[in-house]
C-alpha atoms as a PDB file:
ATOM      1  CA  UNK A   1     -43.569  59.177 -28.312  1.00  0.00           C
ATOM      2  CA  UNK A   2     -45.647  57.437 -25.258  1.00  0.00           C
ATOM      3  CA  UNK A   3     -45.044  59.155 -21.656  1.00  0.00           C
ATOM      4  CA  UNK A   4     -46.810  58.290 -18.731  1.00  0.00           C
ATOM      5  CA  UNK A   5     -49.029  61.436 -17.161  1.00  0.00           C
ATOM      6  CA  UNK A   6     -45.955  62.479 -15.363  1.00  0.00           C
ATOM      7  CA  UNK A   7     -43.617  61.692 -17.561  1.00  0.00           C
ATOM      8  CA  UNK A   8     -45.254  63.958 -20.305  1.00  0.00           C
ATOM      9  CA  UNK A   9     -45.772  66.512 -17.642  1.00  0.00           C
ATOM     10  CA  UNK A  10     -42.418  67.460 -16.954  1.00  0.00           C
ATOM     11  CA  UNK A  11     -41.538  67.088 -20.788  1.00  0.00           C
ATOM     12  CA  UNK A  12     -44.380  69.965 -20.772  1.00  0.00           C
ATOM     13  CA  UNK A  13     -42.570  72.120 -18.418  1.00  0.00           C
ATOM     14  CA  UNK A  14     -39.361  71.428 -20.440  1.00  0.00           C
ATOM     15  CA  UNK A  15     -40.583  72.378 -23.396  1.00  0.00           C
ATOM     16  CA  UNK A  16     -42.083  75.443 -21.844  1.00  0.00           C
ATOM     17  CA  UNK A  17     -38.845  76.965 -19.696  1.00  0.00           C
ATOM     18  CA  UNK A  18     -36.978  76.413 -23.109  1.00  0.00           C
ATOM     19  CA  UNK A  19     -39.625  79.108 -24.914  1.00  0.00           C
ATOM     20  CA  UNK A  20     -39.016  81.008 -22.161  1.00  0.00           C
ATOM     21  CA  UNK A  21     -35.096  80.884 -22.134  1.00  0.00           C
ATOM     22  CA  UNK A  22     -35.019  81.429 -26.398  1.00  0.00           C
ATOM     23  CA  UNK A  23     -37.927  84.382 -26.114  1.00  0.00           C
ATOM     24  CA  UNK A  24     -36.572  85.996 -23.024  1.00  0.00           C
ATOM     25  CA  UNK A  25     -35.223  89.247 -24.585  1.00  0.00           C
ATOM     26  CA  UNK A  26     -38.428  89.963 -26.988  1.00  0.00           C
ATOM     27  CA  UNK A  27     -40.412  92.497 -25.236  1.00  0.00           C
ATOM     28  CA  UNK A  28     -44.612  91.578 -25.633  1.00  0.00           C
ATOM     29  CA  UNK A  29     -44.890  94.007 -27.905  1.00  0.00           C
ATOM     30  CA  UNK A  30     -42.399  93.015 -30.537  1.00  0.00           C
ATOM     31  CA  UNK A  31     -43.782  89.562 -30.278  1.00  0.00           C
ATOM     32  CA  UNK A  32     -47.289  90.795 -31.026  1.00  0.00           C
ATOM     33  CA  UNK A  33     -46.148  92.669 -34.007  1.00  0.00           C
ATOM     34  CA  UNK A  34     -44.324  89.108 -34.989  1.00  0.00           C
ATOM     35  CA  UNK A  35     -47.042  87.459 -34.708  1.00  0.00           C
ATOM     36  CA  UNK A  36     -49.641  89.921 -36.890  1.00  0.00           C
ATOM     37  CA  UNK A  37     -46.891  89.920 -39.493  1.00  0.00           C
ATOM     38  CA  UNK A  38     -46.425  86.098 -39.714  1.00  0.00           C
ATOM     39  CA  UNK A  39     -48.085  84.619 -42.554  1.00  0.00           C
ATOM     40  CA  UNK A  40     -51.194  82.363 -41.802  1.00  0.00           C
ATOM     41  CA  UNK A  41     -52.614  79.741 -44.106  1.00  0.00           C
ATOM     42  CA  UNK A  42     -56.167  79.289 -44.666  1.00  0.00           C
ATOM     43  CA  UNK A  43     -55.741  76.613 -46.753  1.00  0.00           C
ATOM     44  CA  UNK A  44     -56.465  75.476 -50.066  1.00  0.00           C
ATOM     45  CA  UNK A  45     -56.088  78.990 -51.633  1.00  0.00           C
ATOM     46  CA  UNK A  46     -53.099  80.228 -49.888  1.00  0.00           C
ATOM     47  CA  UNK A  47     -51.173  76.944 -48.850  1.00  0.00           C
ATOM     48  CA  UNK A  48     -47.879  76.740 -50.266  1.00  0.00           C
ATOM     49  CA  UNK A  49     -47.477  74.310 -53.551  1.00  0.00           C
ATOM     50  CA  UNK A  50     -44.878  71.376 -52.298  1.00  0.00           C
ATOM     51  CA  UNK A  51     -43.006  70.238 -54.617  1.00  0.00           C
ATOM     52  CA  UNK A  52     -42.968  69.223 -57.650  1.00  0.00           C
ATOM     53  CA  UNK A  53     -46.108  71.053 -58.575  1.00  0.00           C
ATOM     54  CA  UNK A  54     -46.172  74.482 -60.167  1.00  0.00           C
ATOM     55  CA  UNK A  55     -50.363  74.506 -60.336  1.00  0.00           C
ATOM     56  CA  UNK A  56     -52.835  74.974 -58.684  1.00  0.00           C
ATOM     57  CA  UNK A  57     -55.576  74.466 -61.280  1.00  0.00           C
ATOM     58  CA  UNK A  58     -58.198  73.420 -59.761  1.00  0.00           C
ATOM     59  CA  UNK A  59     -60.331  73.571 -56.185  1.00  0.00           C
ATOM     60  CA  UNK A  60     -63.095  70.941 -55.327  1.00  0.00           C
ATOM     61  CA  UNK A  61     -65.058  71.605 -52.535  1.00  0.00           C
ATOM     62  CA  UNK A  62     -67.513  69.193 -51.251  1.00  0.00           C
ATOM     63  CA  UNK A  63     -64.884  65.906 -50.372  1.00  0.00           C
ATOM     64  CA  UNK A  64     -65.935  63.377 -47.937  1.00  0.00           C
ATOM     65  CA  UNK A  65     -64.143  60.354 -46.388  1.00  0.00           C
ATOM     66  CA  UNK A  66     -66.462  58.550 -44.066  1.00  0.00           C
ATOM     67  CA  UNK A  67     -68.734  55.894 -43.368  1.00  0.00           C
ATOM     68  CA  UNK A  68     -68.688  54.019 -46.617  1.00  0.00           C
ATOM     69  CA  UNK A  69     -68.371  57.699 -48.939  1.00  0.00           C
ATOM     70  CA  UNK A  70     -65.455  58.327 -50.500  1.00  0.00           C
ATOM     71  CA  UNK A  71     -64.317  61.162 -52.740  1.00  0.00           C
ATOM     72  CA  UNK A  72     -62.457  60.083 -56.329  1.00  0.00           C
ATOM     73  CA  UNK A  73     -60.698  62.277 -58.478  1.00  0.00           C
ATOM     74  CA  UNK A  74     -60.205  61.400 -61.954  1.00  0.00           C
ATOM     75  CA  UNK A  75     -57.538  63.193 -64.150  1.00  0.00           C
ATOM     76  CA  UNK A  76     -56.570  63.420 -67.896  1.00  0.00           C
ATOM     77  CA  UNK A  77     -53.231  64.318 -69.387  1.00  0.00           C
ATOM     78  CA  UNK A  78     -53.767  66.537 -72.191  1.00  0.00           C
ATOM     79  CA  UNK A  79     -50.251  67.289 -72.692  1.00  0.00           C
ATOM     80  CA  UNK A  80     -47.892  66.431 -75.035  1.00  0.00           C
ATOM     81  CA  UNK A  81     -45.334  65.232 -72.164  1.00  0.00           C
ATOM     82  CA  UNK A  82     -45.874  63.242 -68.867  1.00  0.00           C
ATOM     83  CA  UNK A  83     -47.168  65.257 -66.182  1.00  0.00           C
ATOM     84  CA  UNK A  84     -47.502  64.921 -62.278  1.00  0.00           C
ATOM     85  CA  UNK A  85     -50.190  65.271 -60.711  1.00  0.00           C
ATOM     86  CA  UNK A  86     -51.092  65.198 -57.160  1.00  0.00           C
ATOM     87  CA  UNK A  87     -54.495  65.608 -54.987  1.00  0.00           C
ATOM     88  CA  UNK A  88     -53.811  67.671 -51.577  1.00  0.00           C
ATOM     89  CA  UNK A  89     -57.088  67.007 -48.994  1.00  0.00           C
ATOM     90  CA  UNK A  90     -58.132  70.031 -46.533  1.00  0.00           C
ATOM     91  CA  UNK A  91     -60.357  69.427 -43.596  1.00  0.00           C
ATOM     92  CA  UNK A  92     -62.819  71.634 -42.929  1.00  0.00           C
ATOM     93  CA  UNK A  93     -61.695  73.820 -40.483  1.00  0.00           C
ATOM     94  CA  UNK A  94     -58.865  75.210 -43.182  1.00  0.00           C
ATOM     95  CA  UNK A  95     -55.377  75.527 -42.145  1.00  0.00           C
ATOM     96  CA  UNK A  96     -52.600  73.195 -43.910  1.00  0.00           C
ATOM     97  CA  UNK A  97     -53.376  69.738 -45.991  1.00  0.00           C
ATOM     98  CA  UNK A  98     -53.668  66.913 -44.478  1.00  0.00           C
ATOM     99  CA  UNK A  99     -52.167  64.696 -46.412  1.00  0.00           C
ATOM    100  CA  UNK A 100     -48.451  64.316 -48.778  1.00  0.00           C
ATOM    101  CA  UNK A 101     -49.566  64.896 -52.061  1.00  0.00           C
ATOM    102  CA  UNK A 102     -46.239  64.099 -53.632  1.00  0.00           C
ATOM    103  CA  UNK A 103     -45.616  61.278 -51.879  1.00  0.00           C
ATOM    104  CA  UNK A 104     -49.727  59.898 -53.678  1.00  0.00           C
ATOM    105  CA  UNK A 105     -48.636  61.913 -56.724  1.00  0.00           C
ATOM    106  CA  UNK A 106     -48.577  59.937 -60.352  1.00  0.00           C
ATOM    107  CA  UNK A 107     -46.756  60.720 -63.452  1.00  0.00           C
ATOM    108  CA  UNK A 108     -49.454  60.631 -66.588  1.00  0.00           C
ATOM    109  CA  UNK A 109     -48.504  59.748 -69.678  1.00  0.00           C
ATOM    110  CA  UNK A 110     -49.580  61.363 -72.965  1.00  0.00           C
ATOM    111  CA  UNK A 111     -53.262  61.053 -72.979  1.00  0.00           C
ATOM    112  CA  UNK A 112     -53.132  59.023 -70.198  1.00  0.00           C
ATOM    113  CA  UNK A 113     -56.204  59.032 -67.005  1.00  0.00           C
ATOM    114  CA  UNK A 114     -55.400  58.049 -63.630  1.00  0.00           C
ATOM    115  CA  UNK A 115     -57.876  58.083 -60.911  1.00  0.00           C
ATOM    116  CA  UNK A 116     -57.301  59.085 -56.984  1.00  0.00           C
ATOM    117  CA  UNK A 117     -59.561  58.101 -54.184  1.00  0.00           C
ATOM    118  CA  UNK A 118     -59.792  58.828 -50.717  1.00  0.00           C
ATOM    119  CA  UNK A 119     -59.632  54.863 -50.228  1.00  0.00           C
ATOM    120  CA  UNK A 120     -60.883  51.861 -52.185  1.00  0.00           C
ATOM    121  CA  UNK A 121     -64.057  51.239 -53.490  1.00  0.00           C
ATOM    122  CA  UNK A 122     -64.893  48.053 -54.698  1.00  0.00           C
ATOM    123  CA  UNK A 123     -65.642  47.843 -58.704  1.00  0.00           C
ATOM    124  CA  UNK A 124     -63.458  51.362 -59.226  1.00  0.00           C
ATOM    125  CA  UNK A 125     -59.616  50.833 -59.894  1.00  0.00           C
ATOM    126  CA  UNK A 126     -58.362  53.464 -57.845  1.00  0.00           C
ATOM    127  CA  UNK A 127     -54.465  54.184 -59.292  1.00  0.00           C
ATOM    128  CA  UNK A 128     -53.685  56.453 -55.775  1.00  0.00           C
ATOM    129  CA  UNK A 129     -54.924  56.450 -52.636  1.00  0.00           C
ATOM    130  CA  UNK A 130     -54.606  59.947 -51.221  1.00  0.00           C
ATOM    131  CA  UNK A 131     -55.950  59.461 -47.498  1.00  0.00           C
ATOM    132  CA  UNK A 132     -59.107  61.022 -46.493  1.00  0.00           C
ATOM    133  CA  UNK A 133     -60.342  63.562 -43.923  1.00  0.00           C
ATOM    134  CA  UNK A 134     -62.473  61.611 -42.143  1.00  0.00           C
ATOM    135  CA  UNK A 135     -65.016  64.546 -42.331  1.00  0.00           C
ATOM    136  CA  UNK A 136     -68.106  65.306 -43.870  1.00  0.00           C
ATOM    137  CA  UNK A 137     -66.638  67.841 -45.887  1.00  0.00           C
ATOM    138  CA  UNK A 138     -63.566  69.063 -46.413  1.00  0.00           C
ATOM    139  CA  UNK A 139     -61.990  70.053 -49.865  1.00  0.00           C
ATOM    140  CA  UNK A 140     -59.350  69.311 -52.101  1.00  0.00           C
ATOM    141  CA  UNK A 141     -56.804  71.215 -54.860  1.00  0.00           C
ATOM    142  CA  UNK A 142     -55.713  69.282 -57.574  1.00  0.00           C
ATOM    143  CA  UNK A 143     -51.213  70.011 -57.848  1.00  0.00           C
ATOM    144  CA  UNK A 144     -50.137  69.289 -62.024  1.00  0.00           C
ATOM    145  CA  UNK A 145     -46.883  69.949 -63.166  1.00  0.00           C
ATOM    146  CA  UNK A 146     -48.890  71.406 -66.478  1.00  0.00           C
ATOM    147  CA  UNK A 147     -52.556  73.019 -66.438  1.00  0.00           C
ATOM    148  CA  UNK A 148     -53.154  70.648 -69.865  1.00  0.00           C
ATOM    149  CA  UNK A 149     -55.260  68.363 -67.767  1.00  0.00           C
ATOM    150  CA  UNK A 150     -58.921  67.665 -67.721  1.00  0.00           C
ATOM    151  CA  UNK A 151     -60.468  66.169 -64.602  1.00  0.00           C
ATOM    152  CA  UNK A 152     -64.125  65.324 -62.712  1.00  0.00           C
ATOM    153  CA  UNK A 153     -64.808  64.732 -59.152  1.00  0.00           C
ATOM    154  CA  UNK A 154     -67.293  62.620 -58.123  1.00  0.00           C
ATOM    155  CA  UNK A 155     -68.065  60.759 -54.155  1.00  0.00           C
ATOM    156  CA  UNK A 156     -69.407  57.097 -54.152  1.00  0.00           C
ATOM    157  CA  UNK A 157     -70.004  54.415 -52.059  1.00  0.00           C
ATOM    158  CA  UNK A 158     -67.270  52.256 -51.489  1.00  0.00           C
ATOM    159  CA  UNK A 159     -68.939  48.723 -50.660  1.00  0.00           C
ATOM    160  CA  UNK A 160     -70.758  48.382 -54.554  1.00  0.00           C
ATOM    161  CA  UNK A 161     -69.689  47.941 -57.548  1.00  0.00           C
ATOM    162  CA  UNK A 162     -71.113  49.269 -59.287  1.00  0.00           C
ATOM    163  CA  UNK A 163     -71.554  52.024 -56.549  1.00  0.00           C
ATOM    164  CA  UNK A 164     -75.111  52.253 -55.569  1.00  0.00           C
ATOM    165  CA  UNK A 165     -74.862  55.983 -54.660  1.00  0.00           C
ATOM    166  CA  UNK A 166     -73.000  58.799 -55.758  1.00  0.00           C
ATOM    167  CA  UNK A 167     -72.606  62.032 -57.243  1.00  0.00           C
ATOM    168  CA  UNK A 168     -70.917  64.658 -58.963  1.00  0.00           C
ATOM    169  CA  UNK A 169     -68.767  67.594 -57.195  1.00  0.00           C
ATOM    170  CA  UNK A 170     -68.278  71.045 -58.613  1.00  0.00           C
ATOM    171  CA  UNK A 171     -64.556  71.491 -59.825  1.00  0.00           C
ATOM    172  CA  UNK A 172     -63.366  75.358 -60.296  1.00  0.00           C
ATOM    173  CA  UNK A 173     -61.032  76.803 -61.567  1.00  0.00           C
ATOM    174  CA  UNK A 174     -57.975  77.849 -58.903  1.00  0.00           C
ATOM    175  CA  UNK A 175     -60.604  80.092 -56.701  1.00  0.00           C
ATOM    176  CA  UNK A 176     -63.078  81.570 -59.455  1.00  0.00           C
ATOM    177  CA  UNK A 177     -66.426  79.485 -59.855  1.00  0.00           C
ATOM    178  CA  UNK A 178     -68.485  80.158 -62.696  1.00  0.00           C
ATOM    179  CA  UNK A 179     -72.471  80.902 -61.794  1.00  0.00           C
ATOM    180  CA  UNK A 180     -74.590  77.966 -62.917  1.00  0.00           C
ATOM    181  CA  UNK A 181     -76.762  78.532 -66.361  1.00  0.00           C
END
């Protein structure tokens, strides 16, 4: 939707007298209370699962999606049926995911490995790409339809193949990461 400056103004002031018109009869305190009892999301840990998925198996902090890095997520069906699975991205400030994850999601057949990226990366056959957060950091959670699945994280460049720099990220386990030996 494009407005010019005043245009967009009075859409402002529309917007705003209709708020005021629907809230009129809720006293400040009630709406106070409404909003301390609203649920908030933070994010990857308490984000609602979109469907399909049932899972949330595993977190992966540590993504990036910028100047030449990208993030890849590669993903093994150890199943003995197809299973969806999906990567969600989460910018670094929290709050919702910034990207569809079903709509990027791929069905995995029977000892079957796809691989997600945040883009393309020359000399890596990305099967999905799931968008990026243009960020730094950020994280992701990783959406199956079955926790039988195996699957690594890694960032590389995207310009080189074979990619000239890289390395690993830490996957965990829903929210509980182990301490390292």
């Amino acid at each position: 939707m494009s407005f010019e400056p005043l245009e967009y103004l009075r859409h402002i002031v529309a917007e705003a007298d209709y708020l005021a018109e629907q809230t009129a009869s809720i006293s400040k305190d009630d709406f106070l209370v409404s909003l301390a009892s609203a649920p908030t999301w933070a994010g990857v840990v308490d984000s609602p699962l979109p469907a399909p998925f049932t899972q949330h198996v595993f977190t992966v902090p540590g993504v990036v999606h910028i100047s030449g890095l990208r993030s890849f997520f590669s993903c093994t069906n150890l199943d003995r049926v197809p299973v969806t699975i999906g990567v969600e991205l989460f910018a670094a400030p929290g709050g919702a995911g910034v990207n569809d994850p079903a709509a990027t999601s791929l069905s995995v057949a029977v000892g079957g490995t796809v691989l997600f990226g945040t883009g393309p990366a020359i000399g890596l056959s990305v099967d999905s790409s799931v968008g990026g957060t243009g960020s730094t950091k950020g994280s992701a959670r990783i959406l199956p339809t079955s926790k039988k699945i195996a699957c690594t994280a890694f960032v590389a460049n995207d310009g080189n193949a074979p990619p000239t720099s890289g390395w690993q990220l830490t996957i965990i386990a829903k929210t509980k990461q182990k301490a390292a030996n």
